[in-house]
PDB file of N, CA and C in Angstrom:
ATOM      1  N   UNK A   1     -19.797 -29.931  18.657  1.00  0.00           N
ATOM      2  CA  UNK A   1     -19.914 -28.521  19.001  1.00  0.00           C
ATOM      3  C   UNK A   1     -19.787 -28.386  20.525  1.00  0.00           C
ATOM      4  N   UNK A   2     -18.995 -27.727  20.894  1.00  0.00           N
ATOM      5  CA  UNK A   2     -18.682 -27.414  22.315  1.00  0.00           C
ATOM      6  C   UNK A   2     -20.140 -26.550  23.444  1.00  0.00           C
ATOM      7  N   UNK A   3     -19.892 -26.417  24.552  1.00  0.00           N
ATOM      8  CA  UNK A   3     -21.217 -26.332  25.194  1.00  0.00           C
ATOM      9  C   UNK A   3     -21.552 -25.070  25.117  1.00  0.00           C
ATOM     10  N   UNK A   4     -20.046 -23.706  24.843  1.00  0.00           N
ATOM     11  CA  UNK A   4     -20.043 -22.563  24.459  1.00  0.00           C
ATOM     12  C   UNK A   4     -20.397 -21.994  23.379  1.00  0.00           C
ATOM     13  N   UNK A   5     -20.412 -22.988  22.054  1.00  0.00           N
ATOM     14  CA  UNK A   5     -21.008 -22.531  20.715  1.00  0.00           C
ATOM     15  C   UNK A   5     -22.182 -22.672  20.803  1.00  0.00           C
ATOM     16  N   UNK A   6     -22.912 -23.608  21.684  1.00  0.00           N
ATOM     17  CA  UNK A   6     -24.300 -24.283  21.254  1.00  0.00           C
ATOM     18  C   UNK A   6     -25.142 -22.960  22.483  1.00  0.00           C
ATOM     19  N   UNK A   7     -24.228 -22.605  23.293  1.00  0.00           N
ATOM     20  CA  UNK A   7     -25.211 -21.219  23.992  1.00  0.00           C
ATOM     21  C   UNK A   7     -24.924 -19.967  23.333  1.00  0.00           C
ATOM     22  N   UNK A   8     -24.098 -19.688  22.208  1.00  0.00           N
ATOM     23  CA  UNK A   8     -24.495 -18.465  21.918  1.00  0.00           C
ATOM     24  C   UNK A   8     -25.129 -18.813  20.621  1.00  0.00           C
ATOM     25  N   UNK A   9     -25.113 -19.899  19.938  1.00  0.00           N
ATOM     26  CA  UNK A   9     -26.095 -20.011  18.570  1.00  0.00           C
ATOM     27  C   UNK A   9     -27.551 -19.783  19.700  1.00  0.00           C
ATOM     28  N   UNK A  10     -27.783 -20.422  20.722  1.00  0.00           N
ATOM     29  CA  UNK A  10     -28.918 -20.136  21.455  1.00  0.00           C
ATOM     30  C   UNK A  10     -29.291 -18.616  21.330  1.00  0.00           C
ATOM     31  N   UNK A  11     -28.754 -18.201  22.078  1.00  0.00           N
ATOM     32  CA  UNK A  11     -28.620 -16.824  22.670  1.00  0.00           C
ATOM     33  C   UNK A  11     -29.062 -16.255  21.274  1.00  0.00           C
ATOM     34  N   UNK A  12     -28.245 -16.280  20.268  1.00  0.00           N
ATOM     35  CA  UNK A  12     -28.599 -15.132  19.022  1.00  0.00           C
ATOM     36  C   UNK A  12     -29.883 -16.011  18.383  1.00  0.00           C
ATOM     37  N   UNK A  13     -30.296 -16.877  18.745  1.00  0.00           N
ATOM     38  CA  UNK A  13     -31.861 -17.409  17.832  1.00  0.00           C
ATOM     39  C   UNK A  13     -32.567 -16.623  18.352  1.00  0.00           C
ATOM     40  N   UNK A  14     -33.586 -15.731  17.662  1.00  0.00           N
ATOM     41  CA  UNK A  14     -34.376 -14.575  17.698  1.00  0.00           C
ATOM     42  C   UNK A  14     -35.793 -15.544  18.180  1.00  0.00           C
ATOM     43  N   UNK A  15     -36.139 -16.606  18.022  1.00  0.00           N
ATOM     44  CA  UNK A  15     -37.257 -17.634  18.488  1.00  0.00           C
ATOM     45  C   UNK A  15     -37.417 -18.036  20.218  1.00  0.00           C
ATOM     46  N   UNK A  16     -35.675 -18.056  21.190  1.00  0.00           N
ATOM     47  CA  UNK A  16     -35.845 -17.996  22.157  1.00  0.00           C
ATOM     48  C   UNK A  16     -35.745 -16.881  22.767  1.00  0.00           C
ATOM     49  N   UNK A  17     -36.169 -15.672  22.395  1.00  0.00           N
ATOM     50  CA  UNK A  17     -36.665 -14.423  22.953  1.00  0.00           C
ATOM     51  C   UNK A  17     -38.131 -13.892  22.761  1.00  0.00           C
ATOM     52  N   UNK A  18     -38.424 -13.891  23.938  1.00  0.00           N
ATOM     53  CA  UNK A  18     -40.433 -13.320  23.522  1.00  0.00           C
ATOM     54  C   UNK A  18     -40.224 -11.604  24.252  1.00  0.00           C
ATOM     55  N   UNK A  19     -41.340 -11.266  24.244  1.00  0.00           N
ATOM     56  CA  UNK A  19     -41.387  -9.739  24.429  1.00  0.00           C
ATOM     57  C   UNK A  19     -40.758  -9.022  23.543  1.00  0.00           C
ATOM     58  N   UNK A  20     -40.797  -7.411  24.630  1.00  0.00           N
ATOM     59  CA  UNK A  20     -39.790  -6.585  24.101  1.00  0.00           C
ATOM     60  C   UNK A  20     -38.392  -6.537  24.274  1.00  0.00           C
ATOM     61  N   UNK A  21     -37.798  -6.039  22.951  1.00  0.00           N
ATOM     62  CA  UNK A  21     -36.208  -6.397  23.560  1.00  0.00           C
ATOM     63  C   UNK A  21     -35.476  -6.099  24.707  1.00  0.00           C
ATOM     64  N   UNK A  22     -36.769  -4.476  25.241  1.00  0.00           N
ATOM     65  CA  UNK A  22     -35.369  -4.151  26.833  1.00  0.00           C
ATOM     66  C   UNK A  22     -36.071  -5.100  27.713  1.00  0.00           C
ATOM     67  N   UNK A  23     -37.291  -5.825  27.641  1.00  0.00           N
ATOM     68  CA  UNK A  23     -37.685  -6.690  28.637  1.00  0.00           C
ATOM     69  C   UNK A  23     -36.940  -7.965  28.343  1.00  0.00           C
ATOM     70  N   UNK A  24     -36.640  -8.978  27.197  1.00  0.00           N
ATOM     71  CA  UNK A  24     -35.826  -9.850  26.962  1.00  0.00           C
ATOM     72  C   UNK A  24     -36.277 -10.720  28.282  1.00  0.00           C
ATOM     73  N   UNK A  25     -37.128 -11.472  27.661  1.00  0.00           N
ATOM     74  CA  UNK A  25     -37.615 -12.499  28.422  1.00  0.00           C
ATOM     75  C   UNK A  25     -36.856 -13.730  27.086  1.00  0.00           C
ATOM     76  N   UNK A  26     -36.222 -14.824  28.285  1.00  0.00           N
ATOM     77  CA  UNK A  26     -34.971 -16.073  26.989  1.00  0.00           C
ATOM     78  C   UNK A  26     -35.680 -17.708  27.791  1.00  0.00           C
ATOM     79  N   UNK A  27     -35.887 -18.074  26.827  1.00  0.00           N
ATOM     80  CA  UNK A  27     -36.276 -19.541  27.036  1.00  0.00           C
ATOM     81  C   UNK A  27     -35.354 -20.671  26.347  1.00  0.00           C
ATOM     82  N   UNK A  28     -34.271 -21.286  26.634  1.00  0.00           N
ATOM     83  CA  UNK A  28     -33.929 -22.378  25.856  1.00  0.00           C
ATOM     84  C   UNK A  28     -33.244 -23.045  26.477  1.00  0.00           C
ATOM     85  N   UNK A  29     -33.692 -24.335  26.532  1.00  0.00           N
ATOM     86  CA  UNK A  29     -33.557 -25.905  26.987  1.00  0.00           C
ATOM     87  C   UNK A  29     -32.109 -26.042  26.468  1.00  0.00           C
ATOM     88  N   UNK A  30     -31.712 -25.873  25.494  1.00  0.00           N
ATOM     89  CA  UNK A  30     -30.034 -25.961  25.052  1.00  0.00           C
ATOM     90  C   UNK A  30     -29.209 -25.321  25.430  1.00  0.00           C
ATOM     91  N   UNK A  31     -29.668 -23.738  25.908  1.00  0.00           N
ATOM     92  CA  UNK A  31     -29.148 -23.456  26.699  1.00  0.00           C
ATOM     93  C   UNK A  31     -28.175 -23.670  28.020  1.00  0.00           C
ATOM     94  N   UNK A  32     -26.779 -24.200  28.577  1.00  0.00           N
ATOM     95  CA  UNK A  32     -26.779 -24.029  30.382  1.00  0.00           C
ATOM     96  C   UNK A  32     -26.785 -23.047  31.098  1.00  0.00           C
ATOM     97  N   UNK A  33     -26.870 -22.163  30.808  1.00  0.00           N
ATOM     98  CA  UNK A  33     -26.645 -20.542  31.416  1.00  0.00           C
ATOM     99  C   UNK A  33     -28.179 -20.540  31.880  1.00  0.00           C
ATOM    100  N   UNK A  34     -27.706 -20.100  33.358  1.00  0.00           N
ATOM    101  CA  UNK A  34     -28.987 -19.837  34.329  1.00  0.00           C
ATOM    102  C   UNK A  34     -29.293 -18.236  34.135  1.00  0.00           C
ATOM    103  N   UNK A  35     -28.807 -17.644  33.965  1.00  0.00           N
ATOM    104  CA  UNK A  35     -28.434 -15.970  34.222  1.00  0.00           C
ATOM    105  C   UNK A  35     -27.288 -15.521  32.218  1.00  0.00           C
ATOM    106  N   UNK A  36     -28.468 -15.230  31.498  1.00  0.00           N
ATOM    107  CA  UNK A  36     -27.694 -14.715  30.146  1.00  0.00           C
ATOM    108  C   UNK A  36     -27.878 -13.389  29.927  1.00  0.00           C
ATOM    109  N   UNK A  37     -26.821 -12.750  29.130  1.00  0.00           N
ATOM    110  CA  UNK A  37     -27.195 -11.199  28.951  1.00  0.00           C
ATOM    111  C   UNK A  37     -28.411 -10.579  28.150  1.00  0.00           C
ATOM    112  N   UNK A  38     -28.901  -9.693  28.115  1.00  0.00           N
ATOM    113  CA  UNK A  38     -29.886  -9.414  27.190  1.00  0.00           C
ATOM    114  C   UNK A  38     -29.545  -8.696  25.915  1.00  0.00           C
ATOM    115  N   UNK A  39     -30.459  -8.842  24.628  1.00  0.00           N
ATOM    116  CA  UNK A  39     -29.979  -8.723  23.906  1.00  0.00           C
ATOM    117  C   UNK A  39     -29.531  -6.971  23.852  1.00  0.00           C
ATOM    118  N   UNK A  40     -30.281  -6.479  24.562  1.00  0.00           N
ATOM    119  CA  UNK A  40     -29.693  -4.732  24.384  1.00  0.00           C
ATOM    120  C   UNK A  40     -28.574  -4.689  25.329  1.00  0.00           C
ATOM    121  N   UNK A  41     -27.766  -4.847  25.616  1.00  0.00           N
ATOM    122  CA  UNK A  41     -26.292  -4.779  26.618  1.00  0.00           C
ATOM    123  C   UNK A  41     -26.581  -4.056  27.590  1.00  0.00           C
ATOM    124  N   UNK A  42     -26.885  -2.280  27.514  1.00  0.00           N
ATOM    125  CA  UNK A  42     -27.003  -1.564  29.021  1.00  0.00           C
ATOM    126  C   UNK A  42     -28.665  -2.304  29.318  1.00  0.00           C
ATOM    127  N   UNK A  43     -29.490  -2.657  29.241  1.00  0.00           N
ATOM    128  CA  UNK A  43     -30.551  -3.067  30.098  1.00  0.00           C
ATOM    129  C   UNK A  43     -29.807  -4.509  30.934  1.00  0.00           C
ATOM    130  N   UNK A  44     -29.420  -4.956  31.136  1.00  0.00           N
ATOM    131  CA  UNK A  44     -28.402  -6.112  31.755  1.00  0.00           C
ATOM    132  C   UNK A  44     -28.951  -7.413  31.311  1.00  0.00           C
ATOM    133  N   UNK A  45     -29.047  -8.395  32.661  1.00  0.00           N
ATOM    134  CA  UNK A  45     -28.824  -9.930  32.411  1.00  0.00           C
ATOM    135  C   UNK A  45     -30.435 -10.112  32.649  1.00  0.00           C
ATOM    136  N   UNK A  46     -31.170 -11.497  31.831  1.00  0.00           N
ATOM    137  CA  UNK A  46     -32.158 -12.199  32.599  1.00  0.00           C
ATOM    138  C   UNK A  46     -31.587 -13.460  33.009  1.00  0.00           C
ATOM    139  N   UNK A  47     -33.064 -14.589  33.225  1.00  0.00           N
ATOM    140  CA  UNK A  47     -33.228 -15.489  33.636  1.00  0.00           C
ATOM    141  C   UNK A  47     -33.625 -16.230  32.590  1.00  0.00           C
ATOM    142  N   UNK A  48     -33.001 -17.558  32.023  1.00  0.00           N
ATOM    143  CA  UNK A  48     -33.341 -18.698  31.259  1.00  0.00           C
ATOM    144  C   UNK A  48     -34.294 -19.287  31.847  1.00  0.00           C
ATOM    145  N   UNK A  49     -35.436 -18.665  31.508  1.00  0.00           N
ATOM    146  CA  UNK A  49     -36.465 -19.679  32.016  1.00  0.00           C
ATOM    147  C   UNK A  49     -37.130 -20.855  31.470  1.00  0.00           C
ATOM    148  N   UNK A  50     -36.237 -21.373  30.733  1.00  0.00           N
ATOM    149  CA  UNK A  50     -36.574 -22.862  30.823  1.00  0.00           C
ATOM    150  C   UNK A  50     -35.685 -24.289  31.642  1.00  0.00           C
ATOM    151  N   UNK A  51     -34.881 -23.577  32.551  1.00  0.00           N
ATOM    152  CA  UNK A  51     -34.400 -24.111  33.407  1.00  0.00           C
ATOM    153  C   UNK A  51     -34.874 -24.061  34.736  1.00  0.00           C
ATOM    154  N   UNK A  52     -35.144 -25.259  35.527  1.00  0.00           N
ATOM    155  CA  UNK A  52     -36.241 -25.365  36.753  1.00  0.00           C
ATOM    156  C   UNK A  52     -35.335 -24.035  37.497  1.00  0.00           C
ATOM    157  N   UNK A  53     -34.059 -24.148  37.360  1.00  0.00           N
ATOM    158  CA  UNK A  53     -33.382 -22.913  38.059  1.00  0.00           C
ATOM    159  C   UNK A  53     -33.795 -21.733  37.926  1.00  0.00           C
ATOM    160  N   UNK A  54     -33.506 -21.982  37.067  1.00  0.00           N
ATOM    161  CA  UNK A  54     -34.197 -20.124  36.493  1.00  0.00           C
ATOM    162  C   UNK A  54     -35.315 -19.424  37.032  1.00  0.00           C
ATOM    163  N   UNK A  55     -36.179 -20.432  36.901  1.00  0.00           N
ATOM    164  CA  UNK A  55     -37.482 -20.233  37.638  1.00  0.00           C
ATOM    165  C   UNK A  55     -37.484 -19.974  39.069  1.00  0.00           C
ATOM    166  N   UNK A  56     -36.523 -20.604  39.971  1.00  0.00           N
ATOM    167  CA  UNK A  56     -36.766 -20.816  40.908  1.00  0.00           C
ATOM    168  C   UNK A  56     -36.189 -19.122  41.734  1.00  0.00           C
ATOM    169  N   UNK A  57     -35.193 -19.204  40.634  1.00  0.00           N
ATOM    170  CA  UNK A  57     -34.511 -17.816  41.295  1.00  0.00           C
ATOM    171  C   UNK A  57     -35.497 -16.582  41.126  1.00  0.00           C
ATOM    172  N   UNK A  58     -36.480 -16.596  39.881  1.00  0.00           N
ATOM    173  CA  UNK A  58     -37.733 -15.648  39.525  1.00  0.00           C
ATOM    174  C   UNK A  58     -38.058 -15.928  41.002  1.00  0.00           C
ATOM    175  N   UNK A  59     -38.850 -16.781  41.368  1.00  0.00           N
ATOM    176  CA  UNK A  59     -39.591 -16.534  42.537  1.00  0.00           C
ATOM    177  C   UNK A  59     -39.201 -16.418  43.750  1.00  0.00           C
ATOM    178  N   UNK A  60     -37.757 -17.032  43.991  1.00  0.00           N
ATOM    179  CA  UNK A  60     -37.742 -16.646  45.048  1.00  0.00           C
ATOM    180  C   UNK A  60     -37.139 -14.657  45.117  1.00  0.00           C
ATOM    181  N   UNK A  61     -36.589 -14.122  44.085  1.00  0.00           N
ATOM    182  CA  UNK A  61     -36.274 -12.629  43.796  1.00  0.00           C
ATOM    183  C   UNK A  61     -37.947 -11.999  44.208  1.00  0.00           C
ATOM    184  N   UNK A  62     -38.788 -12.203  43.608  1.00  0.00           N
ATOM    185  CA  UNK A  62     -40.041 -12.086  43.700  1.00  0.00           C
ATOM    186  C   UNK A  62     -40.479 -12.101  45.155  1.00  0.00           C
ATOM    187  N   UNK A  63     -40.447 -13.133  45.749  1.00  0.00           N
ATOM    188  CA  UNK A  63     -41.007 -13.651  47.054  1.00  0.00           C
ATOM    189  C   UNK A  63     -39.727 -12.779  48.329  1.00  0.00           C
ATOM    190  N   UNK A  64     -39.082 -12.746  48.326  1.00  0.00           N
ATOM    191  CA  UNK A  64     -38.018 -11.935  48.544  1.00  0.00           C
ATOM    192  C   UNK A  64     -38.337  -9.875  48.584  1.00  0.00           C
ATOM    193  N   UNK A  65     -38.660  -9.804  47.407  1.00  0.00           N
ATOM    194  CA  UNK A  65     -39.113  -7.990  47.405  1.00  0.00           C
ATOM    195  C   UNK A  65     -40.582  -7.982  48.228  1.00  0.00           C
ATOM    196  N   UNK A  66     -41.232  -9.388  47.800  1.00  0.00           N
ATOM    197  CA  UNK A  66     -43.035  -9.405  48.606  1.00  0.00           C
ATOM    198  C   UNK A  66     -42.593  -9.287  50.245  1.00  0.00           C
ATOM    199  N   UNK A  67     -41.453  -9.841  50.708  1.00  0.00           N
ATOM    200  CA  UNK A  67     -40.764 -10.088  51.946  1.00  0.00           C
ATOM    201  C   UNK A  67     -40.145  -8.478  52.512  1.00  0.00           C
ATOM    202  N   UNK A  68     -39.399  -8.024  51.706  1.00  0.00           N
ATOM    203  CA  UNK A  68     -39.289  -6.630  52.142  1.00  0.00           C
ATOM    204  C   UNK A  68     -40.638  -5.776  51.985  1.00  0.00           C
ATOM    205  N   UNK A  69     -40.964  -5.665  51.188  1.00  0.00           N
ATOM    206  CA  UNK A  69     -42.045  -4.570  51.034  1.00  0.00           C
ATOM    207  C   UNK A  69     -43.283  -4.826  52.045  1.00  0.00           C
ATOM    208  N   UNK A  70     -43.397  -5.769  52.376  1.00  0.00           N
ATOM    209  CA  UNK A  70     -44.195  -6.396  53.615  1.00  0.00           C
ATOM    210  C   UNK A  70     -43.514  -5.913  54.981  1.00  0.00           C
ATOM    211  N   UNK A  71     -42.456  -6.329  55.398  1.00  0.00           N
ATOM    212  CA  UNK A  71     -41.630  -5.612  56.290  1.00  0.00           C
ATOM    213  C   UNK A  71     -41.761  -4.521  56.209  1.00  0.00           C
ATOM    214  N   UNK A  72     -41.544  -3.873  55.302  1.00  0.00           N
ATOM    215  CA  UNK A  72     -40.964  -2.037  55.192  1.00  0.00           C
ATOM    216  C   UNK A  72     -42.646  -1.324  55.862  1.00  0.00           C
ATOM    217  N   UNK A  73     -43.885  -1.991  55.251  1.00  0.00           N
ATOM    218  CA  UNK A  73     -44.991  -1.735  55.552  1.00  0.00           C
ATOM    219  C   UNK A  73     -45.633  -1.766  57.384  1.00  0.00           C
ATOM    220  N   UNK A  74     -44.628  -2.478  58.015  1.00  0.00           N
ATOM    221  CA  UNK A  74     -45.064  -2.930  58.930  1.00  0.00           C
ATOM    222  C   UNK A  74     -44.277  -2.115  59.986  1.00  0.00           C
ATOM    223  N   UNK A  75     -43.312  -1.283  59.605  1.00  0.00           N
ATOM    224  CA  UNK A  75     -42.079  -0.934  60.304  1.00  0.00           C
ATOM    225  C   UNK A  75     -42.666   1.045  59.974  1.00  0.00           C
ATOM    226  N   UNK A  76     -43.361   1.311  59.020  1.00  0.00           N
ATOM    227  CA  UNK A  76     -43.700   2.408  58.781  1.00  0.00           C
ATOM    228  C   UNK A  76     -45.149   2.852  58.298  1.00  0.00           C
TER     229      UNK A  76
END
């Protein structure tokens, strides 16, 4: 099975999705996709977070808005 079949049998297993669907939080190790779509199309893409990547991009996106909004606070 090629690396493209084995991420969308991922993708459509209803087991690596927790939450709600427009939140679409995706966990799977079989996965390679760092960044997959969600399952409702207009709410957009998450983060595979079971890739150290994935994670890493959560926090630093995270640590990043704590970085502006800290700035923006300091400037006004």
């Amino acid at each position: 099975m090629e690396q493209a079949e084995i991420n969308q049998c991922e993708w459509g297993n209803p087991e690596n999705w927790s939450g709600p669907k427009w939140l679409g939080v995706y966990f799977s190790k079989k996965d390679s996709r760092i960044w997959v779509p969600k399952p409702v199309a207009y709410t957009g893409w998450t983060l595979n977070l079971a890739h150290s990547s994935g994670v890493a991009c959560l926090f630093t996106m995270f640590g990043l808005a704590l970085l502006a909004a800290v700035a923006a606070g300091r400037y006004f």
